[in-house]
N, C-alpha and C. Protein backbone atom coordinates (compact mmCIF):
# COMPACT_ATOMS: atom_id res chain seq x y z
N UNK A 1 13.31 10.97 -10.82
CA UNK A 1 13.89 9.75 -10.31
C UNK A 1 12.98 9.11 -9.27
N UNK A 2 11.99 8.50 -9.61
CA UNK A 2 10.49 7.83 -9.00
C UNK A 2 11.55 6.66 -7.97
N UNK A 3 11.47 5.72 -7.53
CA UNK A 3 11.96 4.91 -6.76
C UNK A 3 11.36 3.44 -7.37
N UNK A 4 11.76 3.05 -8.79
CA UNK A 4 11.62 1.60 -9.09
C UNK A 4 10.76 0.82 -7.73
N UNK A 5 9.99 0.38 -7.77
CA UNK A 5 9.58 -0.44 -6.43
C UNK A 5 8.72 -1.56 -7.02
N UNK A 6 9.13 -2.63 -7.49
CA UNK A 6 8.29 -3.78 -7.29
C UNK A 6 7.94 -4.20 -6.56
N UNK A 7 6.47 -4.89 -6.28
CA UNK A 7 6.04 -5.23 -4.90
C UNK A 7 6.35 -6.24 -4.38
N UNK A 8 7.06 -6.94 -4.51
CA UNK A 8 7.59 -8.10 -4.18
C UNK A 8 9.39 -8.08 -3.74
N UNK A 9 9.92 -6.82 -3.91
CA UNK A 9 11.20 -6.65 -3.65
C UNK A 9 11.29 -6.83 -1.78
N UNK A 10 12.40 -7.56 -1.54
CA UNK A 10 12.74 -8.09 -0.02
C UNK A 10 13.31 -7.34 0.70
N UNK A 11 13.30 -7.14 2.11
CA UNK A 11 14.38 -6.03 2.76
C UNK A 11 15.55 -6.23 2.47
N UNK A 12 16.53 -6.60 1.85
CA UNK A 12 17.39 -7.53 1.35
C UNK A 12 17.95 -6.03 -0.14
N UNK A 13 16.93 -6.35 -1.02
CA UNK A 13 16.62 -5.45 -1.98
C UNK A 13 16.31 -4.17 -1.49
N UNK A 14 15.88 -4.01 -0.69
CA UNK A 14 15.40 -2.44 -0.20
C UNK A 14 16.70 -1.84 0.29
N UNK A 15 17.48 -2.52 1.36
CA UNK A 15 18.28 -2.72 1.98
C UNK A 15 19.54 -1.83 1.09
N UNK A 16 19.81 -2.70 -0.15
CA UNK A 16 20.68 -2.91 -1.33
C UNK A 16 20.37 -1.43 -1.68
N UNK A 17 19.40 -0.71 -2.40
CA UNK A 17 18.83 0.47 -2.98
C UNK A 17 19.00 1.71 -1.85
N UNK A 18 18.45 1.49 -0.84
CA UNK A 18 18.73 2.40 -0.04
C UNK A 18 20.13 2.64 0.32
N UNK A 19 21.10 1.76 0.18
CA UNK A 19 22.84 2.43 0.65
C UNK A 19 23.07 3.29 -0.71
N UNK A 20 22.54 2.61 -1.42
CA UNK A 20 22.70 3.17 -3.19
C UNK A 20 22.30 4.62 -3.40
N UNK A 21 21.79 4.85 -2.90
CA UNK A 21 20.89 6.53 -2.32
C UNK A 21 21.78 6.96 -1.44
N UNK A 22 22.09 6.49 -0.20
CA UNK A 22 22.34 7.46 0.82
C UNK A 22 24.26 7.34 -0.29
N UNK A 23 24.69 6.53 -0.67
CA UNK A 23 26.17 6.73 -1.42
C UNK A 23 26.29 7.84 -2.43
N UNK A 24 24.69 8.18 -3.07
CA UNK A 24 25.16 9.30 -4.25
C UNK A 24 24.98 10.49 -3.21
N UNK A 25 24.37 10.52 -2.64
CA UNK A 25 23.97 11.20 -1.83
C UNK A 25 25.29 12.12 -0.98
N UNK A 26 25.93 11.19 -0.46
CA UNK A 26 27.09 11.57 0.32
C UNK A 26 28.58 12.10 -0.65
N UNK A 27 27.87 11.00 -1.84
CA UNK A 27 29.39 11.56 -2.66
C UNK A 27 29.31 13.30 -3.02
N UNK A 28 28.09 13.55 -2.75
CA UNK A 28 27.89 15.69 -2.89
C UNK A 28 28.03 15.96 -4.27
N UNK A 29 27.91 14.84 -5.53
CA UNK A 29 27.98 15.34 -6.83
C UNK A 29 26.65 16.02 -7.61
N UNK A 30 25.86 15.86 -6.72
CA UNK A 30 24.23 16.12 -6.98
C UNK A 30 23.76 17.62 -7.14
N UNK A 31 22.83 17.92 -7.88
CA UNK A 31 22.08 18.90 -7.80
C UNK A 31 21.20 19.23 -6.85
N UNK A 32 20.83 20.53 -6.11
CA UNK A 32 20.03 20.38 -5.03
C UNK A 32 18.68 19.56 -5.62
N UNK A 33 18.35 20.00 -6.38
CA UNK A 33 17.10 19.29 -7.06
C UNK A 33 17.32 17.38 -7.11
N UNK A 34 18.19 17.35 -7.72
CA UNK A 34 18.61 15.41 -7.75
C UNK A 34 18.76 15.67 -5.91
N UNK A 35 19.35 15.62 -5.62
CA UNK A 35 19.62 15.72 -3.71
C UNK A 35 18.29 15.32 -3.34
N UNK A 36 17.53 16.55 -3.88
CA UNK A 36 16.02 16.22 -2.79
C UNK A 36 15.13 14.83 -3.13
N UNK A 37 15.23 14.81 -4.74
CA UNK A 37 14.67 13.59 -5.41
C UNK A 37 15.55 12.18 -4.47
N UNK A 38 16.71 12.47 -4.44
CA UNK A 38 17.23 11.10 -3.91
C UNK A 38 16.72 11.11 -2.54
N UNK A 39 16.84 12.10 -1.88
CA UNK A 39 16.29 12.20 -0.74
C UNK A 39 15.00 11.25 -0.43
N UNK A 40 13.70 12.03 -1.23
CA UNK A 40 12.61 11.51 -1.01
C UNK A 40 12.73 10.25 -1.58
N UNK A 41 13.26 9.40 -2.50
CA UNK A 41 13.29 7.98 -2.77
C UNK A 41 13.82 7.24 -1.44
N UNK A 42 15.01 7.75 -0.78
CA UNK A 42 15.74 7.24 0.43
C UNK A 42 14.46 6.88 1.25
N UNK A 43 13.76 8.27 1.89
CA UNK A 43 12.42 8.35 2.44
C UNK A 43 11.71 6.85 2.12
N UNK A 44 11.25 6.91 1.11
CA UNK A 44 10.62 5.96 0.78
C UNK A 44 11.14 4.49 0.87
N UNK A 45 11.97 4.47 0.52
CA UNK A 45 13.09 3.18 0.93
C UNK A 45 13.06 2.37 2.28
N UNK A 46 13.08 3.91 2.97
CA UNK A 46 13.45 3.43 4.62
C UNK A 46 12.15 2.83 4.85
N UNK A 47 10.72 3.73 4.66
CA UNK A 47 9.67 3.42 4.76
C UNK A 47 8.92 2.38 4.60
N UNK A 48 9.74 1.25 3.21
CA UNK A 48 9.18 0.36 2.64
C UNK A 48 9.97 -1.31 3.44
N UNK A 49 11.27 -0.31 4.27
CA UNK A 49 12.51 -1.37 5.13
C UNK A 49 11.46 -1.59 6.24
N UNK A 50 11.24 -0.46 7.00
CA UNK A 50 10.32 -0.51 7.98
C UNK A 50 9.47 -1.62 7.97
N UNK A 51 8.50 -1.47 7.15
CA UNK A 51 7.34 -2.05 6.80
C UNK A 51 7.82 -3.24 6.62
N UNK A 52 8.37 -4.07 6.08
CA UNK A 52 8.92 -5.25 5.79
C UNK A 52 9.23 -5.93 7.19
N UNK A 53 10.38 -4.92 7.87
CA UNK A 53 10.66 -5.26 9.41
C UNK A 53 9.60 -5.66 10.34
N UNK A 54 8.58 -4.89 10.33
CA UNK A 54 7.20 -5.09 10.98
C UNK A 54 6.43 -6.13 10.73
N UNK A 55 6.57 -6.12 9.61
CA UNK A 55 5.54 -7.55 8.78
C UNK A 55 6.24 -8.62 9.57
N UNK A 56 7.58 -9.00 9.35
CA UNK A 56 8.40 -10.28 10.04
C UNK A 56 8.38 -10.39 11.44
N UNK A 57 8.40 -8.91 12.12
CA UNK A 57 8.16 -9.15 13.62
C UNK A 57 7.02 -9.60 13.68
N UNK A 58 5.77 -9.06 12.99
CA UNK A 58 4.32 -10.10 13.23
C UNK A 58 4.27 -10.97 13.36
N UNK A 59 4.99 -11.69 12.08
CA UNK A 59 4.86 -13.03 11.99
C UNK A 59 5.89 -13.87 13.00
N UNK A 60 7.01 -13.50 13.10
CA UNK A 60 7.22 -14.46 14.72
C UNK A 60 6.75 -14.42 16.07
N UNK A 61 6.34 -13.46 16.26
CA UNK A 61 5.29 -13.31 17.32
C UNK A 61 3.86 -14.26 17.19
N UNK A 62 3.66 -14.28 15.74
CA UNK A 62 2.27 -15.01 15.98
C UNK A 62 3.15 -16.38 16.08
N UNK A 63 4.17 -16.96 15.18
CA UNK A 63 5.33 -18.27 15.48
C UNK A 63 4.92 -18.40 16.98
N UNK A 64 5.65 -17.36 17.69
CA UNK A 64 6.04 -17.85 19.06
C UNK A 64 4.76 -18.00 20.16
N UNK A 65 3.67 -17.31 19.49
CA UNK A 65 2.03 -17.80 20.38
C UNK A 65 2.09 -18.34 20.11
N UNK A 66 2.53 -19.57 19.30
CA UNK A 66 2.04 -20.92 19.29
C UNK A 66 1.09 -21.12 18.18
N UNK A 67 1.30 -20.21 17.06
CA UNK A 67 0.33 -20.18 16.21
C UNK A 67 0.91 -22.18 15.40
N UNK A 68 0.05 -22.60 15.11
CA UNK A 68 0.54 -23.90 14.41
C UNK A 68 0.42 -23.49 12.79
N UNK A 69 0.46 -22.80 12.46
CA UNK A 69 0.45 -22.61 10.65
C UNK A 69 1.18 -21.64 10.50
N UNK A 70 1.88 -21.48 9.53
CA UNK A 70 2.94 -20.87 8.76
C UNK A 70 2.34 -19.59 8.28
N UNK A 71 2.91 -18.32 8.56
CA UNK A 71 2.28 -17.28 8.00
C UNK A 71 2.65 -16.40 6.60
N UNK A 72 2.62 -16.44 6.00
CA UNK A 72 2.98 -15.90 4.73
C UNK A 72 3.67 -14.74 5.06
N UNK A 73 4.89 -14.08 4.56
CA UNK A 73 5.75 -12.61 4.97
C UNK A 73 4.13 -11.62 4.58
N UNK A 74 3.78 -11.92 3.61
CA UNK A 74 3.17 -10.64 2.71
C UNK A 74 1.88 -10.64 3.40
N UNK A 75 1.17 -11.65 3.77
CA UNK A 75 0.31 -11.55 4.58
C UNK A 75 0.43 -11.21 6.25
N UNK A 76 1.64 -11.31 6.88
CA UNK A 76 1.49 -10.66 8.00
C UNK A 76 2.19 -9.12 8.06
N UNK A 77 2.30 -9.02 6.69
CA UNK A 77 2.83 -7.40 6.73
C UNK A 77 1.64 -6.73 6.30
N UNK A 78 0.39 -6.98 5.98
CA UNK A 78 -0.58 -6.41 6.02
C UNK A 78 -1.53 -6.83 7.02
N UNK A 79 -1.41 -7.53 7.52
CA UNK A 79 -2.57 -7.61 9.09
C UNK A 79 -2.11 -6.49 10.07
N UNK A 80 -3.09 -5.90 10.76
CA UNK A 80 -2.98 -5.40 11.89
C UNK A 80 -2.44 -5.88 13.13
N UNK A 81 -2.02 -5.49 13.61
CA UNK A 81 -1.48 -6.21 15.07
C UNK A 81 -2.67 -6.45 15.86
């Protein structure tokens, strides 16, 4: 159970997938083996929420310096701070 991830999916979508995990998860119908698989997809989930979160804090921060141009989400989630 790999974690579907298109690269273009929104925290929105991540958001959506990850309750979807932590719900089978909690319902305890799982195999330890499915458990850990959902587990590490969750992992990854959170990881990919994160990242998204960060990217948007970049980009209003560069907004609020006074940057005058519009920053692309996808491009300030890969710049460095």
């Amino acid at each position: 159970m790999a974690p579907e991830r298109a690269p273009d999916d929104g925290f929105d979508a991540v958001l959506a997938r990850l309750r979807k995990v932590v719900e089978h998860l909690e319902a305890g119908q799982l195999s330890l083996e499915d458990s850990l698989t959902a587990y590490e997809q969750g992992i990854a989930l959170a990881r990919r929420g994160h990242e998204l979160l960060d990217g948007a804090e970049r980009r209003v921060e560069l907004l609020v310096a006074g940057g005058s141009q519009a920053v692309p989400l996808d491009e300030a989630a890969t710049d460095e701070p």
